[in-house]
PDB file of N, CA and C in Angstrom:
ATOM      1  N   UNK A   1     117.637 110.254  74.696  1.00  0.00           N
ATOM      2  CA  UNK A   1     116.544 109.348  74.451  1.00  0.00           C
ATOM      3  C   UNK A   1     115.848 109.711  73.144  1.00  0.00           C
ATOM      4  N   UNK A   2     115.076 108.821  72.399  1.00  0.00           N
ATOM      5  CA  UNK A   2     114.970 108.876  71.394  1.00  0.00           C
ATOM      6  C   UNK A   2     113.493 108.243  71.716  1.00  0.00           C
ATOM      7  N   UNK A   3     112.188 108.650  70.462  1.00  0.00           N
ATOM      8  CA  UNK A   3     110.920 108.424  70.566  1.00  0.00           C
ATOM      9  C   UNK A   3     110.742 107.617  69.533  1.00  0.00           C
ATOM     10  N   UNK A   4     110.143 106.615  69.684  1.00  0.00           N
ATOM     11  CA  UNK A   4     110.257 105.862  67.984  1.00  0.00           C
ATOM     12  C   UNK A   4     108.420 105.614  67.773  1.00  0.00           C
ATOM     13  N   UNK A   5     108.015 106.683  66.410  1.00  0.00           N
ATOM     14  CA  UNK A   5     107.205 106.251  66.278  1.00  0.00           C
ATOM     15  C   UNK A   5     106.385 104.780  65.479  1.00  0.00           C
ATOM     16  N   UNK A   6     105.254 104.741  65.732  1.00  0.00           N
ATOM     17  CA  UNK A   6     105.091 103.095  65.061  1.00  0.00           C
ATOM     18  C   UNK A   6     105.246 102.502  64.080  1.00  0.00           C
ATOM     19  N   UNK A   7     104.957 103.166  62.462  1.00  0.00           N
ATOM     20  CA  UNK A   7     105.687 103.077  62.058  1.00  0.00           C
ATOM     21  C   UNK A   7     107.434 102.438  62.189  1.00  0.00           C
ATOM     22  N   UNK A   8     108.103 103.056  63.263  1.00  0.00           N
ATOM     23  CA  UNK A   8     109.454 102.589  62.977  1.00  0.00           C
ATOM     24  C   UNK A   8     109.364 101.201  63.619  1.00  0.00           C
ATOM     25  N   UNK A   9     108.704 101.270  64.564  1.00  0.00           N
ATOM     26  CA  UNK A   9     108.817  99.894  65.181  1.00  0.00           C
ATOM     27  C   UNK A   9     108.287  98.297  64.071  1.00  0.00           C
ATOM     28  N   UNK A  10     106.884  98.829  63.249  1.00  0.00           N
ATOM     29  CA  UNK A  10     106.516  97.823  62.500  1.00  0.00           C
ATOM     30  C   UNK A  10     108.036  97.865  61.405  1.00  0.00           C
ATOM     31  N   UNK A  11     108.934  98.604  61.017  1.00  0.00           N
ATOM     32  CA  UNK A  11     109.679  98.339  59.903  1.00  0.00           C
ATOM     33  C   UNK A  11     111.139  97.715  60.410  1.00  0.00           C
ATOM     34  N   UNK A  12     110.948  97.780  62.220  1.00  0.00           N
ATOM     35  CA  UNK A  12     112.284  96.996  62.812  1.00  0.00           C
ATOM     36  C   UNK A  12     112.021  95.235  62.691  1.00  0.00           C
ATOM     37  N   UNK A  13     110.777  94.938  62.285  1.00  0.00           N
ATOM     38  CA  UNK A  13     110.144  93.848  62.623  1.00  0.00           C
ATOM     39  C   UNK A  13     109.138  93.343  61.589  1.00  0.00           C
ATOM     40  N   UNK A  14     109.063  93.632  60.922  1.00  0.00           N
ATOM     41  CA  UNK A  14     108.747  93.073  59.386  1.00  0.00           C
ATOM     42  C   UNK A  14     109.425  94.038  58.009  1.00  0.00           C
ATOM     43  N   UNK A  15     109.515  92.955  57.132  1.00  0.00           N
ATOM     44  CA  UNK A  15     110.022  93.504  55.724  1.00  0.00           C
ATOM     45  C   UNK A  15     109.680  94.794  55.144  1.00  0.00           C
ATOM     46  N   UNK A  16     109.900  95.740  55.246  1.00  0.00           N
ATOM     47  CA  UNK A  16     109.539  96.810  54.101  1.00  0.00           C
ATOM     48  C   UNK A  16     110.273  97.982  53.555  1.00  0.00           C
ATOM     49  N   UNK A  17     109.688  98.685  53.352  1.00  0.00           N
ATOM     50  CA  UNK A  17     110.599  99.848  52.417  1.00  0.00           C
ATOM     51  C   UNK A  17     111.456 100.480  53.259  1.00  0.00           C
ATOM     52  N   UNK A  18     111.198 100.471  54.963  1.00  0.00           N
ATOM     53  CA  UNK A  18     111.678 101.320  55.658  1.00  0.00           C
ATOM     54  C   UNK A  18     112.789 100.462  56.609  1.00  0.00           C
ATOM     55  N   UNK A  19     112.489  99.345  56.329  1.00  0.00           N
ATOM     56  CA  UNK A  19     113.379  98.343  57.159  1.00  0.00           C
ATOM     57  C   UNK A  19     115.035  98.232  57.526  1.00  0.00           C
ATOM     58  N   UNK A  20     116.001  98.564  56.419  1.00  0.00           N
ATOM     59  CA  UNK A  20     117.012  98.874  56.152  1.00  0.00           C
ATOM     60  C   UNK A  20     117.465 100.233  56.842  1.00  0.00           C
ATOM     61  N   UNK A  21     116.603 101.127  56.981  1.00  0.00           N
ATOM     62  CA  UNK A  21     116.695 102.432  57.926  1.00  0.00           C
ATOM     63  C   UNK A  21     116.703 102.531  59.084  1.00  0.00           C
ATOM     64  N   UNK A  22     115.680 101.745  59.085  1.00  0.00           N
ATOM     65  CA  UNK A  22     115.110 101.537  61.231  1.00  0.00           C
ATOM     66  C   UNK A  22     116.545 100.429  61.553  1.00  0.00           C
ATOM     67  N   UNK A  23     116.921  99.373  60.745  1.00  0.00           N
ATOM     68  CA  UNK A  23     117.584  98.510  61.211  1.00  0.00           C
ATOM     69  C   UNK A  23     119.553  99.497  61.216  1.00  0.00           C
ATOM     70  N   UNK A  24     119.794 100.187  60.258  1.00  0.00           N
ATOM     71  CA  UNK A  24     120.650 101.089  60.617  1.00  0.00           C
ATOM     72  C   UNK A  24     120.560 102.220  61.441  1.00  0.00           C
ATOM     73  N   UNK A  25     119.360 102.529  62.083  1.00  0.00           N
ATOM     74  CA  UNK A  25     119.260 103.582  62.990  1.00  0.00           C
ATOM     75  C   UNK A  25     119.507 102.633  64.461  1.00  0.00           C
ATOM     76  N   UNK A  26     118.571 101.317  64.561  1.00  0.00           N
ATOM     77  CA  UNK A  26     119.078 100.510  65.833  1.00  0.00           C
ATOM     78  C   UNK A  26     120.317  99.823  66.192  1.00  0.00           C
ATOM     79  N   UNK A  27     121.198  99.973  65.025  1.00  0.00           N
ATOM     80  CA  UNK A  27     122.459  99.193  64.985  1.00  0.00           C
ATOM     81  C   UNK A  27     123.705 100.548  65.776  1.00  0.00           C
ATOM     82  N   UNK A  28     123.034 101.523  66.117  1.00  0.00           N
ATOM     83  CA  UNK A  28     123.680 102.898  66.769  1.00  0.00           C
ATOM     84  C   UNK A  28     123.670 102.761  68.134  1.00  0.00           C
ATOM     85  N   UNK A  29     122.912 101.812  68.543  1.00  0.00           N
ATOM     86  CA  UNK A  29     122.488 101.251  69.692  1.00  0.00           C
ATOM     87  C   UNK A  29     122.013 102.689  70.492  1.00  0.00           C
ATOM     88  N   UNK A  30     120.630 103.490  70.026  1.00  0.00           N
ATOM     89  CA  UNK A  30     120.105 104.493  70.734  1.00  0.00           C
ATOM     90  C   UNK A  30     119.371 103.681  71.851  1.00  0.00           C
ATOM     91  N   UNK A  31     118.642 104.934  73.055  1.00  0.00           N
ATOM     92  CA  UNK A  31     118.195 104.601  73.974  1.00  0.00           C
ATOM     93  C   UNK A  31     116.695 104.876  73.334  1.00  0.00           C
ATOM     94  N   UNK A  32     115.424 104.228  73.035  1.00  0.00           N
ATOM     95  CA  UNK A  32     114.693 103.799  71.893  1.00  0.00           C
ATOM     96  C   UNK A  32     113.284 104.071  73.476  1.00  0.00           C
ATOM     97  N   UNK A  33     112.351 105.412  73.436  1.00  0.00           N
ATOM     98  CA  UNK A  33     111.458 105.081  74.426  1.00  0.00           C
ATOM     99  C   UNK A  33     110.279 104.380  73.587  1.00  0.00           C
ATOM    100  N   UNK A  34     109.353 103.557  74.127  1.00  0.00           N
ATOM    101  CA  UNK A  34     108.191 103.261  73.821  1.00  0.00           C
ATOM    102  C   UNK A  34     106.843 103.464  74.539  1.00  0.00           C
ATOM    103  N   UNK A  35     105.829 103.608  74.141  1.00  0.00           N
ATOM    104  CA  UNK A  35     104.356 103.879  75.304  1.00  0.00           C
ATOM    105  C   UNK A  35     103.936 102.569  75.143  1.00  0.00           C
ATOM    106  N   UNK A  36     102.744 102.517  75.693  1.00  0.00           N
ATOM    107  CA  UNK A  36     101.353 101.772  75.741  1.00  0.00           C
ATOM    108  C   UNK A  36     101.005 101.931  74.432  1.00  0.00           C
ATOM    109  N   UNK A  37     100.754 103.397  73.959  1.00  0.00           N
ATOM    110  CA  UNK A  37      99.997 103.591  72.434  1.00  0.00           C
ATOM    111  C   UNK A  37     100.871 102.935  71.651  1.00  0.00           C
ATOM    112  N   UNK A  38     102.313 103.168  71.561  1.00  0.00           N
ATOM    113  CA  UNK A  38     103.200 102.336  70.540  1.00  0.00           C
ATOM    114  C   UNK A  38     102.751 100.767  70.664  1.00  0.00           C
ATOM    115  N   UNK A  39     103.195 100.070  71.346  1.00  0.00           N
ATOM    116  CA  UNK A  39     102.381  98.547  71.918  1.00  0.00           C
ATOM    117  C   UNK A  39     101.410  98.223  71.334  1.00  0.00           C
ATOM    118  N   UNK A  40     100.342  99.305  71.546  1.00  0.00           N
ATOM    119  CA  UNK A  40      98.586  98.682  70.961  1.00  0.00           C
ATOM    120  C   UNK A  40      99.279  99.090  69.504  1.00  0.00           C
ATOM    121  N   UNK A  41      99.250  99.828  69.294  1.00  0.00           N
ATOM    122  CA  UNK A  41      99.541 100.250  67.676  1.00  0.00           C
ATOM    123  C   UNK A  41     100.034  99.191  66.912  1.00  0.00           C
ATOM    124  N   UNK A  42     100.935  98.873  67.362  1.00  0.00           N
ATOM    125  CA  UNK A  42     102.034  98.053  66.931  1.00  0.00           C
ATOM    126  C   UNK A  42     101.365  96.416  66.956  1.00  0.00           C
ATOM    127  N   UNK A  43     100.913  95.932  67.882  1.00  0.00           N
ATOM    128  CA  UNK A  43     100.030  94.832  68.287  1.00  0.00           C
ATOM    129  C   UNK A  43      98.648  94.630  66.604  1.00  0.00           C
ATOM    130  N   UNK A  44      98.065  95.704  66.433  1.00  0.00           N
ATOM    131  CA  UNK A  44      97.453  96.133  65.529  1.00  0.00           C
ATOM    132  C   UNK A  44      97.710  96.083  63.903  1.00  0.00           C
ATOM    133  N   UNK A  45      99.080  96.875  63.815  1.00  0.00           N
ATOM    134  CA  UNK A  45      99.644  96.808  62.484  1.00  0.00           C
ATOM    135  C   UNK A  45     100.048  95.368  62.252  1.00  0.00           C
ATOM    136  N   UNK A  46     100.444  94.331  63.251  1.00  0.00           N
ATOM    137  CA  UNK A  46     100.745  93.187  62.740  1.00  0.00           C
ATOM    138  C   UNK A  46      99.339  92.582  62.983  1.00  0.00           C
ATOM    139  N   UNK A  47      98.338  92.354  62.961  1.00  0.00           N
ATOM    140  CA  UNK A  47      97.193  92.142  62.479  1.00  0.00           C
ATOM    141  C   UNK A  47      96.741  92.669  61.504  1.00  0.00           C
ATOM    142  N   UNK A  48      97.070  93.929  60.971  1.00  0.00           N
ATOM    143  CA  UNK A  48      96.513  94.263  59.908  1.00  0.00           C
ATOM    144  C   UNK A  48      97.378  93.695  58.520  1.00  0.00           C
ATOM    145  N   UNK A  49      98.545  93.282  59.103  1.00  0.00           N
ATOM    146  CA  UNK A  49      99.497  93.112  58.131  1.00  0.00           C
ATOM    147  C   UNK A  49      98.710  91.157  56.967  1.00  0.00           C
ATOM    148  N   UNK A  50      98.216  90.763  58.381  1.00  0.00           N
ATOM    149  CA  UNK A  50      97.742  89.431  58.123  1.00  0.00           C
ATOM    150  C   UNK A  50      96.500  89.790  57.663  1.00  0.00           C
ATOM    151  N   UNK A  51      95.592  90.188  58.121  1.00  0.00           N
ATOM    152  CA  UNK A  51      94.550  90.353  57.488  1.00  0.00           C
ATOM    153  C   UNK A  51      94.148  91.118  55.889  1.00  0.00           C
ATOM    154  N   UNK A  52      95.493  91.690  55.821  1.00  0.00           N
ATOM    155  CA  UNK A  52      95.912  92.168  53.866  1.00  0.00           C
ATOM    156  C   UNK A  52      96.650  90.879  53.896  1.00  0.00           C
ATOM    157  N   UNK A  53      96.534  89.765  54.000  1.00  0.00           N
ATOM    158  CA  UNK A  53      97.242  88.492  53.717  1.00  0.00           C
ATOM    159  C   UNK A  53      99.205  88.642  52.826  1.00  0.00           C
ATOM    160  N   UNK A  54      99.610  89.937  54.020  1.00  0.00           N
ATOM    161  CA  UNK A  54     101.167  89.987  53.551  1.00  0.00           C
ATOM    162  C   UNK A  54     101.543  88.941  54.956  1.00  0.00           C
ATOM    163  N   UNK A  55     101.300  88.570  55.559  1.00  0.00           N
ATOM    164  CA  UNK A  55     101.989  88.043  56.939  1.00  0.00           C
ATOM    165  C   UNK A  55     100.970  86.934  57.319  1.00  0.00           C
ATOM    166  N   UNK A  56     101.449  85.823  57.487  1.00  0.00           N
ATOM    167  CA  UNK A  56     100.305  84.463  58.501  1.00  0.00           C
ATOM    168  C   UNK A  56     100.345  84.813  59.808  1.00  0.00           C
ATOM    169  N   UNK A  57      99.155  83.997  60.144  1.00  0.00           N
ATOM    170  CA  UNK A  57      99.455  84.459  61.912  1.00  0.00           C
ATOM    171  C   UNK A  57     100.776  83.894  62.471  1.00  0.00           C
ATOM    172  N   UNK A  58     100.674  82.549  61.607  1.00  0.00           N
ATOM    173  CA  UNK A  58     102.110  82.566  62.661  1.00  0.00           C
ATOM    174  C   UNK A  58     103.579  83.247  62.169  1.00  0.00           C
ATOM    175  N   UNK A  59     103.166  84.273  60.710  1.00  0.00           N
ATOM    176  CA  UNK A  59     104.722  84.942  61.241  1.00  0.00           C
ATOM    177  C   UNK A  59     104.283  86.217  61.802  1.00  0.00           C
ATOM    178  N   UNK A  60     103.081  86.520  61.823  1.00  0.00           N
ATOM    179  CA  UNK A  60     102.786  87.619  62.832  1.00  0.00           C
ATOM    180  C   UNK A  60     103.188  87.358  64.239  1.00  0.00           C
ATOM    181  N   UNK A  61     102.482  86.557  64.943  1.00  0.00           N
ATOM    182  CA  UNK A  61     103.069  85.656  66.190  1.00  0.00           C
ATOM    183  C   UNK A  61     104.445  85.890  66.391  1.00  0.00           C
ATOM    184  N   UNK A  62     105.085  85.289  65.320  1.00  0.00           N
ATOM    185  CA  UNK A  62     106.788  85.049  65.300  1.00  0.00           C
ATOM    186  C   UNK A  62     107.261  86.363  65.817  1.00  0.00           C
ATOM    187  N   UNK A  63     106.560  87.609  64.990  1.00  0.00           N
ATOM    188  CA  UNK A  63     107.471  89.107  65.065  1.00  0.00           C
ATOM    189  C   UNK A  63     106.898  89.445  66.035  1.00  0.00           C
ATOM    190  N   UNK A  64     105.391  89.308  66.805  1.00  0.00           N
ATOM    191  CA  UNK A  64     104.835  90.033  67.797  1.00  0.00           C
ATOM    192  C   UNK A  64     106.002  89.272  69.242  1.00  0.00           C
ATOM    193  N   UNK A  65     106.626  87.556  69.241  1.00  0.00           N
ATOM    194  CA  UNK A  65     106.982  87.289  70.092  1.00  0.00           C
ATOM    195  C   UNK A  65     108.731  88.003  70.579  1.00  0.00           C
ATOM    196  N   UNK A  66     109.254  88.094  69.104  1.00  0.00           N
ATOM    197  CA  UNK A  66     110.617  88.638  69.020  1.00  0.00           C
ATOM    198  C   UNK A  66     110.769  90.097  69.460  1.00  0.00           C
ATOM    199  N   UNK A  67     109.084  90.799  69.457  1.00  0.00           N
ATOM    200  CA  UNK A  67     109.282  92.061  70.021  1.00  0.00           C
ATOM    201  C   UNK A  67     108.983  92.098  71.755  1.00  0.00           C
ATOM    202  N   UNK A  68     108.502  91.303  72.219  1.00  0.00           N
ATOM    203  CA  UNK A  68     108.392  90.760  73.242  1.00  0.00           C
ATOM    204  C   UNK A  68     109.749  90.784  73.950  1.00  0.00           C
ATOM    205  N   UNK A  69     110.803  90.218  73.246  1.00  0.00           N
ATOM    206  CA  UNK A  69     112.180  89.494  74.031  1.00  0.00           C
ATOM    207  C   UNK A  69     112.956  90.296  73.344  1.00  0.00           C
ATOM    208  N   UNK A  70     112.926  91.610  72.685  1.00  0.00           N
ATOM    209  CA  UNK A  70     114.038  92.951  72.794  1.00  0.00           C
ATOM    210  C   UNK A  70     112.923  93.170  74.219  1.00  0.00           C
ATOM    211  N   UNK A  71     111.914  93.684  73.896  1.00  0.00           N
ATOM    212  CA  UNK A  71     111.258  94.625  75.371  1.00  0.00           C
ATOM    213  C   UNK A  71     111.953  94.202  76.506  1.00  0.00           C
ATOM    214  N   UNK A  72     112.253  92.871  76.936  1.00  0.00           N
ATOM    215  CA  UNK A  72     112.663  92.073  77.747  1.00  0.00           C
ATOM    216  C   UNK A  72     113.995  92.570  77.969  1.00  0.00           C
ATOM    217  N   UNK A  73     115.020  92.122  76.905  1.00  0.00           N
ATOM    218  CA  UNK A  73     116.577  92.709  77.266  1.00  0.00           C
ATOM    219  C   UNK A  73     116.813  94.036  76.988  1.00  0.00           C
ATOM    220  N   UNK A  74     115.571  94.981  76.858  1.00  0.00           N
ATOM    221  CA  UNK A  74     116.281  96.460  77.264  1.00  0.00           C
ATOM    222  C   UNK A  74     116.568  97.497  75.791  1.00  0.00           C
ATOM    223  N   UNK A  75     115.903  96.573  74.848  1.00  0.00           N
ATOM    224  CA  UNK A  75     115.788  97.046  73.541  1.00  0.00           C
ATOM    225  C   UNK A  75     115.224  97.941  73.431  1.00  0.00           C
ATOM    226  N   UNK A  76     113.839  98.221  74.102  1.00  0.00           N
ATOM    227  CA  UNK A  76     112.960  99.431  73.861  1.00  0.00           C
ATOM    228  C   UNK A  76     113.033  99.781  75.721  1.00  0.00           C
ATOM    229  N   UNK A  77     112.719 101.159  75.664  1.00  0.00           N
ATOM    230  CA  UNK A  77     112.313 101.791  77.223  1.00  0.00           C
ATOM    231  C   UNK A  77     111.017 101.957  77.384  1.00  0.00           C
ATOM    232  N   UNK A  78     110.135 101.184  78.388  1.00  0.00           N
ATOM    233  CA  UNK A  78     108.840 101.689  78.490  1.00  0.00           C
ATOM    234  C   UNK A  78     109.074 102.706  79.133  1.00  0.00           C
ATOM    235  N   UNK A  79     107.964 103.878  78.635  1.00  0.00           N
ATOM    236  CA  UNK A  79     107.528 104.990  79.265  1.00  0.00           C
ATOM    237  C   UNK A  79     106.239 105.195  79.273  1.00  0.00           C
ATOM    238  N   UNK A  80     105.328 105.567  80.514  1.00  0.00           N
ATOM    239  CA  UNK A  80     103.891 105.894  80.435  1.00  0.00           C
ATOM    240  C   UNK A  80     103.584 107.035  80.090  1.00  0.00           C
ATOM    241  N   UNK A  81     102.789 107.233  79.622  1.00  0.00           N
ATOM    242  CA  UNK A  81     101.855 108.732  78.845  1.00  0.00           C
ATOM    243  C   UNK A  81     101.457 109.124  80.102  1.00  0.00           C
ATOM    244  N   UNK A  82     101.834 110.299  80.515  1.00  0.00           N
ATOM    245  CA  UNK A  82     101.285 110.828  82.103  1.00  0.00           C
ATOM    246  C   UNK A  82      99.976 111.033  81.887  1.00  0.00           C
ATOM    247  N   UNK A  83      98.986 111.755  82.404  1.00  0.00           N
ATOM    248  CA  UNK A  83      97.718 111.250  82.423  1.00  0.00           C
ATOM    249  C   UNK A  83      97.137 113.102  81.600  1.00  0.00           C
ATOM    250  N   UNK A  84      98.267 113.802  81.802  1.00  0.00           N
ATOM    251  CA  UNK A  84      97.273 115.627  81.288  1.00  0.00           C
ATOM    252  C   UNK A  84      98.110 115.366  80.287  1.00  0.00           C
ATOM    253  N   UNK A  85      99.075 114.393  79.407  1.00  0.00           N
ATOM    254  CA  UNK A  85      99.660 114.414  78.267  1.00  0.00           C
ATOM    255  C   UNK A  85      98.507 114.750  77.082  1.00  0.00           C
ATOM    256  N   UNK A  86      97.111 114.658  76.992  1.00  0.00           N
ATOM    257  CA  UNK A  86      96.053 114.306  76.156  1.00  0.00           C
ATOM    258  C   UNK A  86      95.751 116.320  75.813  1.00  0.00           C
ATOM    259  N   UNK A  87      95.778 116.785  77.483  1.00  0.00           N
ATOM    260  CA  UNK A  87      95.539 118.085  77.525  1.00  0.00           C
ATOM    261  C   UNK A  87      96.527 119.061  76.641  1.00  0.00           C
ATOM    262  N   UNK A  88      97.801 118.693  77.233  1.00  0.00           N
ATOM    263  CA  UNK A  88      98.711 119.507  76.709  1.00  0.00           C
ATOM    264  C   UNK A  88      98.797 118.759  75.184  1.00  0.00           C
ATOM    265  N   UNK A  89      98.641 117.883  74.296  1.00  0.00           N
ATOM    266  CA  UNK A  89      98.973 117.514  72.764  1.00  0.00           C
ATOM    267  C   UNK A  89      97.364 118.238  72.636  1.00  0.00           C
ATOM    268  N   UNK A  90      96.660 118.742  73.077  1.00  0.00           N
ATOM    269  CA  UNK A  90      95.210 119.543  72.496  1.00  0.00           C
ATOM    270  C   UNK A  90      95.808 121.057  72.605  1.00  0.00           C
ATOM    271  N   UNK A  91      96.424 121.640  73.495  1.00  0.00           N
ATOM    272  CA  UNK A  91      96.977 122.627  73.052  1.00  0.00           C
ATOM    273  C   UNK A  91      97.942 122.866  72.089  1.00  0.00           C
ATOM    274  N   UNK A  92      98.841 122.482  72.090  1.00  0.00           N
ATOM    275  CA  UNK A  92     100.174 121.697  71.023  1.00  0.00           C
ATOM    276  C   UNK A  92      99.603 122.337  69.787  1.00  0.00           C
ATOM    277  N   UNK A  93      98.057 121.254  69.856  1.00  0.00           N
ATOM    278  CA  UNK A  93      97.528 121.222  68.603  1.00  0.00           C
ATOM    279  C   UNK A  93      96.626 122.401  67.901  1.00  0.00           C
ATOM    280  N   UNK A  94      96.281 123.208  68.763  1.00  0.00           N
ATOM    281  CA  UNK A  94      96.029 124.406  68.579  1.00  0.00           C
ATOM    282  C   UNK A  94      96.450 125.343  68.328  1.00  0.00           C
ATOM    283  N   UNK A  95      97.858 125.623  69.110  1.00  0.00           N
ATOM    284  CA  UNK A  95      98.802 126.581  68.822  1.00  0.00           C
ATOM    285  C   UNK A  95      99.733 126.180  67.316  1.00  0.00           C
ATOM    286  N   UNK A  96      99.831 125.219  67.255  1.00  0.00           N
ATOM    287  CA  UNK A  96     100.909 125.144  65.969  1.00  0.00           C
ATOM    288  C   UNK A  96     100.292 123.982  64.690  1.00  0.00           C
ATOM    289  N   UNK A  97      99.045 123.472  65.714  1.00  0.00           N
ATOM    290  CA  UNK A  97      98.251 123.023  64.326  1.00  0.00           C
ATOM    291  C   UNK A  97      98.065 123.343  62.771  1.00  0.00           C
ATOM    292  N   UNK A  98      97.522 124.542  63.093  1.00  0.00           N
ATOM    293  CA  UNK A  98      97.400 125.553  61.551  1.00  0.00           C
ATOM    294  C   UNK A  98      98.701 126.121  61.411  1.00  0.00           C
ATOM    295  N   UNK A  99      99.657 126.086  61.547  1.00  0.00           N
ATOM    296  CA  UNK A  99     100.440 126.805  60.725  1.00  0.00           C
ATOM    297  C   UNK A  99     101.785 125.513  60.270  1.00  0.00           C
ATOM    298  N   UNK A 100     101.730 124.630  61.492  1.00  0.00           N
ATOM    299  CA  UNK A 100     102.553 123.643  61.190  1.00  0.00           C
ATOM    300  C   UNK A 100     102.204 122.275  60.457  1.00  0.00           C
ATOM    301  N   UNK A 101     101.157 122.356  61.047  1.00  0.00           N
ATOM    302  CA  UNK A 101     100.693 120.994  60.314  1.00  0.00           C
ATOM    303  C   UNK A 101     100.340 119.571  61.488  1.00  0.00           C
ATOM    304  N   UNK A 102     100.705 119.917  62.409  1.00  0.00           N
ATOM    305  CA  UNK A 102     101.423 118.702  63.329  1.00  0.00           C
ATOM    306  C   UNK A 102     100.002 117.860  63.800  1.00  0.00           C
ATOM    307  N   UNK A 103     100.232 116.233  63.983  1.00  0.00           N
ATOM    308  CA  UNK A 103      98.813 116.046  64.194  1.00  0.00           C
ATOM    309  C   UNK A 103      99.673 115.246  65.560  1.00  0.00           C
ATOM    310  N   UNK A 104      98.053 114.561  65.777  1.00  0.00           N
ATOM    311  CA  UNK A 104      98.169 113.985  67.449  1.00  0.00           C
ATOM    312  C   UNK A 104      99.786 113.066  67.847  1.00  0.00           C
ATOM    313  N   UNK A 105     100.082 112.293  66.728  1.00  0.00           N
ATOM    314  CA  UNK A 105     101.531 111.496  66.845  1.00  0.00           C
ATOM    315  C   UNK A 105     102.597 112.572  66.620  1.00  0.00           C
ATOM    316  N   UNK A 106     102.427 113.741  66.198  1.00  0.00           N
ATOM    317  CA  UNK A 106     103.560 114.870  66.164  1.00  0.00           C
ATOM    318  C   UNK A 106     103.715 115.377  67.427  1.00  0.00           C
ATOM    319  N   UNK A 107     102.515 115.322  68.293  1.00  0.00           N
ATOM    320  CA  UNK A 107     102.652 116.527  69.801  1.00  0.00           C
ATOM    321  C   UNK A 107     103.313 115.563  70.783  1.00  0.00           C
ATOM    322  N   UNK A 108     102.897 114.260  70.938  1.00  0.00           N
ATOM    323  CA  UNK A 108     102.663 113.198  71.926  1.00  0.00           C
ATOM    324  C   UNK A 108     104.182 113.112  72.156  1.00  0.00           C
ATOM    325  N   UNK A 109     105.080 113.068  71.304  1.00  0.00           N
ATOM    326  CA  UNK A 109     106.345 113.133  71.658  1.00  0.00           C
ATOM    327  C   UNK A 109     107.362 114.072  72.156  1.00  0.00           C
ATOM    328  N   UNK A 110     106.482 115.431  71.525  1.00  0.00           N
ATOM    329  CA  UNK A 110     107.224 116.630  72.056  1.00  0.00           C
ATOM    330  C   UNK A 110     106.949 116.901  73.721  1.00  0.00           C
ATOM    331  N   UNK A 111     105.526 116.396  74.271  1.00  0.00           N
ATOM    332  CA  UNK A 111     104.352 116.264  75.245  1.00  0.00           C
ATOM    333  C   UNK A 111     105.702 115.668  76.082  1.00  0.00           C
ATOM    334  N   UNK A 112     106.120 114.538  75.895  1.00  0.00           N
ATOM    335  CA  UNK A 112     106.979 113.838  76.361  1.00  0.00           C
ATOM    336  C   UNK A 112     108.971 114.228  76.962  1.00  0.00           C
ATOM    337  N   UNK A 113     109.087 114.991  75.989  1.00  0.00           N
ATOM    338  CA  UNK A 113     110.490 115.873  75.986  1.00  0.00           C
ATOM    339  C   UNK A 113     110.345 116.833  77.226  1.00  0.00           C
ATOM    340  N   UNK A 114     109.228 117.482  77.177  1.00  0.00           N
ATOM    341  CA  UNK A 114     109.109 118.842  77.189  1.00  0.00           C
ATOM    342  C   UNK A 114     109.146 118.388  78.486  1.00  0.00           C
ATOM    343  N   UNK A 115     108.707 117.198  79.105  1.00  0.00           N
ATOM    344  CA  UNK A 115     108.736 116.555  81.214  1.00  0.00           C
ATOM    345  C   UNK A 115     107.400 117.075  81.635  1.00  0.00           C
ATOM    346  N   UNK A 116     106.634 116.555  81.180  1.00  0.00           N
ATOM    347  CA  UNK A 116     105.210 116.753  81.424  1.00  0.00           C
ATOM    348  C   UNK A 116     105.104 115.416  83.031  1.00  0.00           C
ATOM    349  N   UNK A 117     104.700 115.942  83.727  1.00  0.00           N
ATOM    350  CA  UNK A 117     104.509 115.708  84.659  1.00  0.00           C
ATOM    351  C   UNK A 117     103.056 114.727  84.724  1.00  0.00           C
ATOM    352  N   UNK A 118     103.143 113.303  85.334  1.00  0.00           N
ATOM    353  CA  UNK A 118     101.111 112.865  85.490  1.00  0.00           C
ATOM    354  C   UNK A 118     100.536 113.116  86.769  1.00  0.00           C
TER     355      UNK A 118
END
């Protein structure tokens, strides 16, 4: 299983620098998990995309509906954020914060590997 952060998801689904990457990384046909936070995030960046007037609502619409109907046939895996996931990415972030660098979207996935239990 594979974690895709948001980023990758906004570049599977609108034009950009990263698009050509995400679209050869999904053409491998990985098993692709997604959260709730990816969703809102993602829900978000294509509003923000319109509101810097690169995207109308309705091709925001268009890409928010097309991500809709992969979710549907199995394109992305929902997975829920167990509920002490918040606890353990605050330790994460303590222990390897300062020396690694890693911020809250760096732990949340490892949080996830590692079989954190809710």
């Amino acid at each position: 299983m594979i974690y895709a952060d948001s980023s990758f998801l906004v570049s599977s689904y609108i034009d950009d620098v990263h698009s050509t990457k995400a679209d050869l990384c999904m053409a491998q046909s990985p098993s692709v998990w997604i959260t709730p936070l990816n969703r809102t995030e993602l829900a978000h960046a294509f509003s923000q995309y319109v509101f810097r007037g690169k995207l109308s609502p309705f091709e925001a619409q268009q890409a928010w509906n097309l991500f809709q109907q992969d979710c549907s046939r199995g394109v992305w895996i929902p997975v829920a954020l167990p509920e002490n996931i918040w606890g353990t990415s605050i330790t994460l972030a303590r222990i390897y914060g300062p020396t690694l660098g890693v911020r809250t979207l760096d732990s949340l996935p490892r949080c996830l590997r590692i079989g954190i239990k809710g």
